[in-house]
N, C-alpha and C. Protein backbone atom coordinates (compact mmCIF):
# COMPACT_ATOMS: atom_id res chain seq x y z
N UNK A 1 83.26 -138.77 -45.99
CA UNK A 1 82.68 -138.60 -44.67
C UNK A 1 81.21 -138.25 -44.85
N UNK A 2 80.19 -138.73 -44.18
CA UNK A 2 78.80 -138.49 -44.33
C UNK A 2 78.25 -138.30 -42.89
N UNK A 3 77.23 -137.70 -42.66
CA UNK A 3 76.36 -137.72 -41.33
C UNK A 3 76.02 -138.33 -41.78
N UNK A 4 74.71 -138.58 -40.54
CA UNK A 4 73.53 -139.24 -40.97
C UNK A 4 72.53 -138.43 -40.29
N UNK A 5 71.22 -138.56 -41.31
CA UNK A 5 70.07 -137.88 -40.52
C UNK A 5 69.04 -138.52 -40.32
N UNK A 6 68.25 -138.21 -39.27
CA UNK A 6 67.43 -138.85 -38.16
C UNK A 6 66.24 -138.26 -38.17
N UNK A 7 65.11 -138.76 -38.90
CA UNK A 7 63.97 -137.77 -39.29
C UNK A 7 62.75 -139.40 -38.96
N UNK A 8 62.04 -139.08 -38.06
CA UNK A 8 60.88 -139.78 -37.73
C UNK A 8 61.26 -141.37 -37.81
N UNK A 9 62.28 -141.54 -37.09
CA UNK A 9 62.98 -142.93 -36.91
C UNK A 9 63.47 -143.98 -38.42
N UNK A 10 63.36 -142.93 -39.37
CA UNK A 10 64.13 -143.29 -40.46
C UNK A 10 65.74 -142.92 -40.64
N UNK A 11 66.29 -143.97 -40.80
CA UNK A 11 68.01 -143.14 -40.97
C UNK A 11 68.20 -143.15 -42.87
N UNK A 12 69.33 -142.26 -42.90
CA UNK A 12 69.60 -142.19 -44.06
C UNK A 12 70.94 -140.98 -44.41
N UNK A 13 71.57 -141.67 -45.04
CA UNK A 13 72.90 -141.15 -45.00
C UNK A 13 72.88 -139.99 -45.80
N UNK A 14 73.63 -139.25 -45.98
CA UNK A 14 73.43 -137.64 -46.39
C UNK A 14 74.90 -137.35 -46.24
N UNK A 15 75.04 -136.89 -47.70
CA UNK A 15 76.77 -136.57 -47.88
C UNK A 15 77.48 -135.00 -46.77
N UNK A 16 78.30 -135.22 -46.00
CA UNK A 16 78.80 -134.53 -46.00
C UNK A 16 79.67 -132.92 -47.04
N UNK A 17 78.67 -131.96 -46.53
CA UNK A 17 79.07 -130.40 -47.99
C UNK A 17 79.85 -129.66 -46.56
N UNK A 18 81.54 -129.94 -46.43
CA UNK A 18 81.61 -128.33 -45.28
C UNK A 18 81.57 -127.19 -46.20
N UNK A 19 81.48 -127.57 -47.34
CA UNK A 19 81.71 -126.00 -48.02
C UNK A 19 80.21 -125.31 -47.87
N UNK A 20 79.37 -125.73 -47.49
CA UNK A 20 77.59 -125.47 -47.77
C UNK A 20 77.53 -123.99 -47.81
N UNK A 21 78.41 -123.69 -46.56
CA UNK A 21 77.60 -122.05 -46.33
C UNK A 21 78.67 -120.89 -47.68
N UNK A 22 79.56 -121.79 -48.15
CA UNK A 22 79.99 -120.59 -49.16
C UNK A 22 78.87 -120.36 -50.67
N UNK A 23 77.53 -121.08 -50.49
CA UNK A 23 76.79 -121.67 -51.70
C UNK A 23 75.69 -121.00 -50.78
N UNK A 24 75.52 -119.96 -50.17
CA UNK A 24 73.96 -119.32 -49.73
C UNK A 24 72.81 -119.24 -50.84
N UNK A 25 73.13 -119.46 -52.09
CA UNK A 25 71.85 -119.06 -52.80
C UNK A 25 71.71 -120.76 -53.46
N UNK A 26 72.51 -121.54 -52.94
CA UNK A 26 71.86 -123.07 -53.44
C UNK A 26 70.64 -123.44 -53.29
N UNK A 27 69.94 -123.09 -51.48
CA UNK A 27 68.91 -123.43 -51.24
C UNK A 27 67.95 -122.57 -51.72
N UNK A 28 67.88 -121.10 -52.21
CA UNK A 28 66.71 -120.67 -52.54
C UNK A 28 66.80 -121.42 -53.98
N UNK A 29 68.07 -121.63 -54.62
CA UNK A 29 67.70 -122.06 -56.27
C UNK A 29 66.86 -122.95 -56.52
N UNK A 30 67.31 -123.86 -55.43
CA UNK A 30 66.14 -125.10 -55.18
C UNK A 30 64.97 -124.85 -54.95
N UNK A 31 64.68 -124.15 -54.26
CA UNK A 31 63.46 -123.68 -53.62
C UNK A 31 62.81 -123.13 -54.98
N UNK A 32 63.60 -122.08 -55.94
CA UNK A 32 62.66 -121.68 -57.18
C UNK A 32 62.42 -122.31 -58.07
N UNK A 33 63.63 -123.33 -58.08
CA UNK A 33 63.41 -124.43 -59.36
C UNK A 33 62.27 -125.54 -58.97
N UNK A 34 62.18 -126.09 -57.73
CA UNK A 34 60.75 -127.14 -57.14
C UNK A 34 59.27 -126.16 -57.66
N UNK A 35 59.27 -125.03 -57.11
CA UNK A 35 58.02 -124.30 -57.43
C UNK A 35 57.95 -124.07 -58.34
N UNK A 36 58.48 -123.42 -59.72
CA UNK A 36 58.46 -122.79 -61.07
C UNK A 36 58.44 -124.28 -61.74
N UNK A 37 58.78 -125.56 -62.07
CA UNK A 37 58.63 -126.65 -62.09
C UNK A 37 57.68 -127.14 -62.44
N UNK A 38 56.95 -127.32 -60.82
CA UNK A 38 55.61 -127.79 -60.54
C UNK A 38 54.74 -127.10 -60.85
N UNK A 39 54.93 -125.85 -60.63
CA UNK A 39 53.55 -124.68 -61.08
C UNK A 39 53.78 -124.58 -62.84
N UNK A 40 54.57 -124.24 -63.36
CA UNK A 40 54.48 -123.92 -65.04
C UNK A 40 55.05 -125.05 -65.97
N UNK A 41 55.54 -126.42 -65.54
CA UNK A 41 56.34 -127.48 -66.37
C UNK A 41 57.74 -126.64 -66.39
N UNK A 42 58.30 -126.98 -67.19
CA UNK A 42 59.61 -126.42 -67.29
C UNK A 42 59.84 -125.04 -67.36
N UNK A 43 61.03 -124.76 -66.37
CA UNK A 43 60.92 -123.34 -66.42
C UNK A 43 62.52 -123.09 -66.56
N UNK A 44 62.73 -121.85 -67.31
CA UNK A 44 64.37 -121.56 -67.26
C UNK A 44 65.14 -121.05 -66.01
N UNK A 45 65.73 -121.56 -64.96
CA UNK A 45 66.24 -121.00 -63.97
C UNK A 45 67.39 -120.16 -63.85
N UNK A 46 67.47 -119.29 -63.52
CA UNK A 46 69.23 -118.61 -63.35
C UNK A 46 69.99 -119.14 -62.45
N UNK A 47 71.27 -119.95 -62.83
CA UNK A 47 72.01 -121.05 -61.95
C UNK A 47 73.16 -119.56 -61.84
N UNK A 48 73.41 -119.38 -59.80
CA UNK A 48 74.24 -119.03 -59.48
C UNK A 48 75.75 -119.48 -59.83
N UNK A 49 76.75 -118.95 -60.07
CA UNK A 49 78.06 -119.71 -60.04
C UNK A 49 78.68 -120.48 -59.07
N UNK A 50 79.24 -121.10 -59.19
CA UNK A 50 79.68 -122.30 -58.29
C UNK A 50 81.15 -121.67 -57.71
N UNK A 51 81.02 -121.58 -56.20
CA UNK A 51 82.24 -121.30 -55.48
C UNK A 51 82.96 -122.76 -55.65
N UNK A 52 84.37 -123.05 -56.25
CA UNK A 52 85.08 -124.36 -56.29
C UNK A 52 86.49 -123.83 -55.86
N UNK A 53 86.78 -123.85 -54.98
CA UNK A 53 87.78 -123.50 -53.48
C UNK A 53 88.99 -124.24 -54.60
N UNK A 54 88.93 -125.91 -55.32
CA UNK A 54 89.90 -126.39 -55.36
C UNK A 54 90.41 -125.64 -57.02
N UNK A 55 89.66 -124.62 -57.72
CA UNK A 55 90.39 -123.96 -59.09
C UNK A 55 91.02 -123.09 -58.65
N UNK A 56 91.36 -122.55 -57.14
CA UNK A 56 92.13 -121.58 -57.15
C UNK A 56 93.29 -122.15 -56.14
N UNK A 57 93.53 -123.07 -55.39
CA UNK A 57 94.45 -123.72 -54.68
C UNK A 57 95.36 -124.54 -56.22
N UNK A 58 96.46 -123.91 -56.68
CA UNK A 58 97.25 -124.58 -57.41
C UNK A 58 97.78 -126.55 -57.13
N UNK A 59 98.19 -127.08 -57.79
CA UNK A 59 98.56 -128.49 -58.28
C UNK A 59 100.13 -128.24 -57.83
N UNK A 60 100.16 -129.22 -56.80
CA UNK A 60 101.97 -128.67 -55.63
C UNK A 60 102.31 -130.24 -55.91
N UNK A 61 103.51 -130.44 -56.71
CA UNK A 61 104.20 -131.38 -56.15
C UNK A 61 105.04 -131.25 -55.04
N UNK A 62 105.62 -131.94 -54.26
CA UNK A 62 106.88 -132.07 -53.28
C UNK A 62 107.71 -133.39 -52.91
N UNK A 63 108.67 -133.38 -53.26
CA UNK A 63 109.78 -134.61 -53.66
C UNK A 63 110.94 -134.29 -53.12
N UNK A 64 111.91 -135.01 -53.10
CA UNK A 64 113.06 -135.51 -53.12
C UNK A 64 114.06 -135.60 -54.49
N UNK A 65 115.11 -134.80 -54.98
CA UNK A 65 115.76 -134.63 -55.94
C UNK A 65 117.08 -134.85 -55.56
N UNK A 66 118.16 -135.11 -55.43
CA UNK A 66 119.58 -135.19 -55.07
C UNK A 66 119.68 -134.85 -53.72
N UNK A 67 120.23 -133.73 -53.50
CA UNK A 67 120.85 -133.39 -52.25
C UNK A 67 119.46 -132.81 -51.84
N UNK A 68 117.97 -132.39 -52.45
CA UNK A 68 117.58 -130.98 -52.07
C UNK A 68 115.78 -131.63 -52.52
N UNK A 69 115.12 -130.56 -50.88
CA UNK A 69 113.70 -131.02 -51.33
C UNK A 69 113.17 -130.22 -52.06
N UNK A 70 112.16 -130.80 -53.01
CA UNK A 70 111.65 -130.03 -54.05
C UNK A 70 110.31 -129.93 -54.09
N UNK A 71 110.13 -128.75 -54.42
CA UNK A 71 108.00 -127.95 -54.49
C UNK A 71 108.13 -127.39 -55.55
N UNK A 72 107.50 -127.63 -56.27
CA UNK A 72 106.48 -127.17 -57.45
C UNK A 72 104.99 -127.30 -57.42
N UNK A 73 104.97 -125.88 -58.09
CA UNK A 73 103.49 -125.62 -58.40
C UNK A 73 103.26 -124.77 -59.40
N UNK A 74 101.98 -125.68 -60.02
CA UNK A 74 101.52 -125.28 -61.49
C UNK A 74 100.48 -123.55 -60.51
N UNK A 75 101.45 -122.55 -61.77
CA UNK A 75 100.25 -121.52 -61.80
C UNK A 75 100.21 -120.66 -62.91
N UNK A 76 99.15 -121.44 -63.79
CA UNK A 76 99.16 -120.53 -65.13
C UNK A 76 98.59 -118.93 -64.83
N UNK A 77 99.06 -118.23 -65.79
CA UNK A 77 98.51 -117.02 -65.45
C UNK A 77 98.66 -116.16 -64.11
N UNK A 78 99.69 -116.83 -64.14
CA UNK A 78 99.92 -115.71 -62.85
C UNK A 78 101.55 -114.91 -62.95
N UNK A 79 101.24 -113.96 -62.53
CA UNK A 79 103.23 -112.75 -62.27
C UNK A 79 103.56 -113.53 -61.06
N UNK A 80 105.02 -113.21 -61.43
CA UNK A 80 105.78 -113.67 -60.42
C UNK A 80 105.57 -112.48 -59.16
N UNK A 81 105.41 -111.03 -59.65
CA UNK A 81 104.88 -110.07 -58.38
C UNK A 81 103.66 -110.12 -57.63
N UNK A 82 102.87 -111.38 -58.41
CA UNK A 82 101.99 -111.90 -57.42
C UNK A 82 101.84 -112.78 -56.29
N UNK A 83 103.35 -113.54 -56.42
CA UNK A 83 103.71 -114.62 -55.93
C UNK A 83 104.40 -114.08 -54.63
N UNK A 84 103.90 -114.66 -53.61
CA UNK A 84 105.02 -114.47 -52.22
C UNK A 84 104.90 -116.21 -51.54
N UNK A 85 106.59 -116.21 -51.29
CA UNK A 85 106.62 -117.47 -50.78
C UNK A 85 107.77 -117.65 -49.77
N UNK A 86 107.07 -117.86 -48.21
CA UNK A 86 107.84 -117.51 -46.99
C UNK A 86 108.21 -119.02 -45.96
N UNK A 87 109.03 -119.00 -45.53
CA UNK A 87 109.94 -120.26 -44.93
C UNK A 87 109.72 -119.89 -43.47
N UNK A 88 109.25 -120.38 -42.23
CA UNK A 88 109.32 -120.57 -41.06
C UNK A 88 109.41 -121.79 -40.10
N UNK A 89 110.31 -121.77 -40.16
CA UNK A 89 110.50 -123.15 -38.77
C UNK A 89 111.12 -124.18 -39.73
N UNK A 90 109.90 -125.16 -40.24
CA UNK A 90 110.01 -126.37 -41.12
C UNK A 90 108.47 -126.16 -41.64
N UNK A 91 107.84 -124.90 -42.20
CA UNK A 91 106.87 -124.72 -42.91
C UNK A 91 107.28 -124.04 -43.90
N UNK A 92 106.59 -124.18 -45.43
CA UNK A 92 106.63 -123.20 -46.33
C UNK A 92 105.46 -123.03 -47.24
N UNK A 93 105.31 -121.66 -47.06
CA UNK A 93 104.03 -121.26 -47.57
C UNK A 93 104.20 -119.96 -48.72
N UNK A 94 103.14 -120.42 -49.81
CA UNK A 94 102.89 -120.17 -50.88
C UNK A 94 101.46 -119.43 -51.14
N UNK A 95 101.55 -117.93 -51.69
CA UNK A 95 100.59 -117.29 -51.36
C UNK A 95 100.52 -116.62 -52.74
N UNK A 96 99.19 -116.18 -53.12
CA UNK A 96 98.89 -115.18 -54.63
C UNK A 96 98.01 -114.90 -54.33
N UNK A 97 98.13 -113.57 -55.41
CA UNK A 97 96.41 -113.13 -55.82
C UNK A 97 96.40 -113.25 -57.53
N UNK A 98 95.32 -114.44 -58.23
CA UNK A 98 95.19 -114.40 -59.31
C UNK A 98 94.08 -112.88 -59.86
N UNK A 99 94.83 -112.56 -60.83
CA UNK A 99 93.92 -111.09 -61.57
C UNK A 99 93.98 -111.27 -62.91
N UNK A 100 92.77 -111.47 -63.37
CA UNK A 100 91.96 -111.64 -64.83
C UNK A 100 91.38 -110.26 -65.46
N UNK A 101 91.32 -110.03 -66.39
CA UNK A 101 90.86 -108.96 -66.51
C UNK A 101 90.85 -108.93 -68.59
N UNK A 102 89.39 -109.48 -69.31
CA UNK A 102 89.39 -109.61 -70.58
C UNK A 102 88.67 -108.41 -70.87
N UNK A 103 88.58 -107.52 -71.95
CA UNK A 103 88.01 -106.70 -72.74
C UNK A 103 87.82 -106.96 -74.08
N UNK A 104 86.69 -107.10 -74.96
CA UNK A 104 86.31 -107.15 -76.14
C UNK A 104 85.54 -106.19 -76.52
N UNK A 105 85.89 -105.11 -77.60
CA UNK A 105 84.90 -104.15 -78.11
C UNK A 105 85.12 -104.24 -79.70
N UNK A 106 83.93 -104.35 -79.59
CA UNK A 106 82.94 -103.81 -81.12
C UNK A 106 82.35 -103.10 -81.79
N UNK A 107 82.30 -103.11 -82.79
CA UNK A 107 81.20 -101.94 -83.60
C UNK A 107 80.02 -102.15 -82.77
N UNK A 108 79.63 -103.51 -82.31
CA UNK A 108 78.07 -103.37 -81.98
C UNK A 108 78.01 -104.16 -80.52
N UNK A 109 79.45 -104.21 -80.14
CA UNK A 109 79.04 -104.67 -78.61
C UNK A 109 79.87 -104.82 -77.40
N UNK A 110 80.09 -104.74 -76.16
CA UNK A 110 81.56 -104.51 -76.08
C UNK A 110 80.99 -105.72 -74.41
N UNK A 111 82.29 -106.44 -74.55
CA UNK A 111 81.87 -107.54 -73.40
C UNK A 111 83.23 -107.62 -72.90
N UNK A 112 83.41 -107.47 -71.22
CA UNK A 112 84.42 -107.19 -70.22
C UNK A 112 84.04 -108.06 -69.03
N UNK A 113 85.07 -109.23 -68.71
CA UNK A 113 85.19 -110.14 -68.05
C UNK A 113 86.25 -109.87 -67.56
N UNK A 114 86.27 -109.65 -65.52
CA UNK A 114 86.97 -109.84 -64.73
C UNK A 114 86.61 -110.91 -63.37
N UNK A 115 87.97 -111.86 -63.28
CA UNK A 115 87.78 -112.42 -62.68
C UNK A 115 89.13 -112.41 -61.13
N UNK A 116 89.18 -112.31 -60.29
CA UNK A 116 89.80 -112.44 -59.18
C UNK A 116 89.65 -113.84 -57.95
N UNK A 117 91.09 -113.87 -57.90
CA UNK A 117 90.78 -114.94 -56.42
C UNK A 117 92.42 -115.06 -55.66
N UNK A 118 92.15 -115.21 -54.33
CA UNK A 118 93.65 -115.35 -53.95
C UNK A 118 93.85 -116.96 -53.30
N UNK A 119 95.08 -117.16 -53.00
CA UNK A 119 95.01 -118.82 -52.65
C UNK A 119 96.58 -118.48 -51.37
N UNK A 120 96.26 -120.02 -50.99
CA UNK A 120 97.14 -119.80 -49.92
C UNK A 120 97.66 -121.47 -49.20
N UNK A 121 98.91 -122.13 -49.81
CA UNK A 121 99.37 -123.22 -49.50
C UNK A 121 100.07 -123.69 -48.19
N UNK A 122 100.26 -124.04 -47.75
CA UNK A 122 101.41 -124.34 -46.29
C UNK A 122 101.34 -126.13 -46.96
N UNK A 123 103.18 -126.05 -46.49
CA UNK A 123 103.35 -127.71 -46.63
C UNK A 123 105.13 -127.86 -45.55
N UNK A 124 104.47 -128.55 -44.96
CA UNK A 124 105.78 -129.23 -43.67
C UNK A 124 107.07 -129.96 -44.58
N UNK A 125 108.18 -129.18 -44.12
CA UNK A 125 109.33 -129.74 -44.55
C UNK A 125 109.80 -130.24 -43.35
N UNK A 126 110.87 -131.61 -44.08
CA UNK A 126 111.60 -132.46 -43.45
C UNK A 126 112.54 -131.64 -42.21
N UNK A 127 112.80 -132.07 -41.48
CA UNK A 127 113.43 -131.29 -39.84
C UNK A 127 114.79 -130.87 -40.74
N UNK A 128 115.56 -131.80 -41.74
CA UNK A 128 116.82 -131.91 -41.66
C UNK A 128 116.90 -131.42 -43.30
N UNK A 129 116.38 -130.16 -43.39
CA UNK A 129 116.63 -128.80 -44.45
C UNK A 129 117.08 -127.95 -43.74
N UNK A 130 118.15 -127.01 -44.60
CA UNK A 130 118.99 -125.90 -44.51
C UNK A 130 117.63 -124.97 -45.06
N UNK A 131 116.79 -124.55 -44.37
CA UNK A 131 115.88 -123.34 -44.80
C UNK A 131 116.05 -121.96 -45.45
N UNK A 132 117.05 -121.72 -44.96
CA UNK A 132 117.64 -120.45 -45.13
C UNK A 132 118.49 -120.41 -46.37
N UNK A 133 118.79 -121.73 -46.86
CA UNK A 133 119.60 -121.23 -48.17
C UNK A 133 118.67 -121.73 -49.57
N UNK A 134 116.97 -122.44 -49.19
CA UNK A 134 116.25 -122.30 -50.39
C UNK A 134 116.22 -121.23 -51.48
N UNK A 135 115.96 -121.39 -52.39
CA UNK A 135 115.96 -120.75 -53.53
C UNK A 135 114.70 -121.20 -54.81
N UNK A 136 114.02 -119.96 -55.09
CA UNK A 136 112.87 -120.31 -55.97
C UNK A 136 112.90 -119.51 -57.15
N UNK A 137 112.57 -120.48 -58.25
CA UNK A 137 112.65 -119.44 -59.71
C UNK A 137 110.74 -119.87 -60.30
N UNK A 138 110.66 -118.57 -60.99
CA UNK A 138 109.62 -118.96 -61.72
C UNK A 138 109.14 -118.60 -63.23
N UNK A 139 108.98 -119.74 -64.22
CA UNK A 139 108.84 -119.60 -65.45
C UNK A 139 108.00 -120.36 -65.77
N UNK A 140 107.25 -119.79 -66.91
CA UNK A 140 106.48 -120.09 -67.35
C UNK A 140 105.39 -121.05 -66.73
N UNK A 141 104.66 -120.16 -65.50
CA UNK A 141 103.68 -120.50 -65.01
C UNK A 141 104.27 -121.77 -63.80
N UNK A 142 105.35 -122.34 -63.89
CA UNK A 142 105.90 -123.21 -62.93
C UNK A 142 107.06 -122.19 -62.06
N UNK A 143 105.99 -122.56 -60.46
CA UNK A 143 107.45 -121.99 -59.56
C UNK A 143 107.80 -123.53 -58.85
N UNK A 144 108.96 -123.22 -58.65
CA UNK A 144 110.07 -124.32 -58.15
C UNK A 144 110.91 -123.73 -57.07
N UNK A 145 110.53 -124.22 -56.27
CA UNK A 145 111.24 -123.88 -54.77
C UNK A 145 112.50 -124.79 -54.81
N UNK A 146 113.59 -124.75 -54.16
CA UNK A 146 114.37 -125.87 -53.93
C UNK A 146 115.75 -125.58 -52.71
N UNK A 147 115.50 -126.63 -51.63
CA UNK A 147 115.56 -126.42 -50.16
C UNK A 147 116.96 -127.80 -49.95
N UNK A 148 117.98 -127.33 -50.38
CA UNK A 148 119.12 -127.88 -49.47
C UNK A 148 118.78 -128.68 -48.43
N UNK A 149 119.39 -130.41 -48.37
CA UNK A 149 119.25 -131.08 -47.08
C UNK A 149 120.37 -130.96 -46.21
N UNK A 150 120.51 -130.90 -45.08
CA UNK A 150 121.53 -130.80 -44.01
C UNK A 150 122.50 -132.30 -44.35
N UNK A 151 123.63 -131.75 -44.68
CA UNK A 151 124.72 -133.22 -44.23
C UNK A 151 124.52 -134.51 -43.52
N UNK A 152 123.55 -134.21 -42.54
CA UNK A 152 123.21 -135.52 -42.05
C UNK A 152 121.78 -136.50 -42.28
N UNK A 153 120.64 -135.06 -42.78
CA UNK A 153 119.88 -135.77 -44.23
C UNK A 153 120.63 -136.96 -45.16
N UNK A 154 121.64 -136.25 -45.62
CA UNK A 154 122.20 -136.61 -47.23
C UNK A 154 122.81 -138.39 -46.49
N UNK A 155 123.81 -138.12 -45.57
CA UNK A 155 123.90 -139.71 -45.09
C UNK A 155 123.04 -140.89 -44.46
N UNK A 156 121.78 -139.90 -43.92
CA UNK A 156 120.62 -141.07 -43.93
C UNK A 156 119.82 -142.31 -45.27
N UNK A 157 120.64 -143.32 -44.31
CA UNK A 157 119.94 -144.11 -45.47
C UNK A 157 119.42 -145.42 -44.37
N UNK A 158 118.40 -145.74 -44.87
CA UNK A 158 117.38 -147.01 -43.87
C UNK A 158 117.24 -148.01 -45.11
N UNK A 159 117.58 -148.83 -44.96
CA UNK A 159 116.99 -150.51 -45.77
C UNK A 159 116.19 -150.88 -44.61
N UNK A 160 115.09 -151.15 -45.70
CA UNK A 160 114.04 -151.70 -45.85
C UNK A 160 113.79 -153.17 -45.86
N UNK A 161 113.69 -154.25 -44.99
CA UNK A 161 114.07 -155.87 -45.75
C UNK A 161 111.97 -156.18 -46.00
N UNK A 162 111.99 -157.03 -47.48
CA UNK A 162 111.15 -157.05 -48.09
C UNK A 162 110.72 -158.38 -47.25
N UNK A 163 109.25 -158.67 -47.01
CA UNK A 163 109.21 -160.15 -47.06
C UNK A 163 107.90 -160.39 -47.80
């Protein structure tokens, strides 16, 4: 998706960023890197970190297995007491808080990296799930939800004619 912008009867397409305003210090970086640049040739800039929304939203499959619909999602590094995952209506949603927390000490230096972020999934199940008798396990970084179809799920069947 792109706007377009309209500057002295020139058009010109311009990518759509909705994330822009989580990146407030993009535009001054720019702003120091054009001037320090032009005024001294190359200059070393300090690049802010990059907010990326999609490293903390986990990798969800959702399928069809026998009788029963199935969700998985990759989440390395994470407790299962971090994990909450709640069923309403024909929604199910998948919620954490990832917590990092490295320490390295030395004779001559000691370097401590913490990192935090929480995430938060919703995905629409089929009308014709038994909700209430899902069941989710989680190992080794894979949780697996798995949601019973109603009896009259299981006898739906539609052909398809090919032409």
């Amino acid at each position: 998706m792109a706007k377009k912008k309209e500057e002295k009867g020139s058009r010109e397409i311009v990518p759509f960023r909705p994330l822009r305003e989580f990146m407030p210090f993009r535009e001054m970086e720019k702003f120091f890197e054009d001037f320090m640049g032009k005024r001294w040739g190359h200059w070393p800039v300090f690049r802010w970190p990059e907010f990326k929304p999609e490293e903390m939203a986990p990798s969800v499959d959702v399928y069809e297995e026998g009788d029963n619909v199935v969700l998985k999602a990759e989440l390395p590094g994470m407790k299962r007491e971090d994990l909450e995952v709640n069923i309403t209506d024909n929604t199910i949603t998948i919620s954490g808080e990832k917590k990092k927390e490295e320490k390295v000490e030395r004779k001559d230096y000691l370097r401590m990296e913490r990192s935090y972020g929480s995430f938060v999934r919703s995905f629409s199940l089929p009308s014709e799930v038994e909700s209430e008798k899902a069941n989710a396990t989680f190992k080794d970084g894979i949780l697996e939800i798995k949601v019973p179809k109603t009896e009259e799920a299981k006898k739906k069947k539609i052909k398809v004619s090919v032409q």
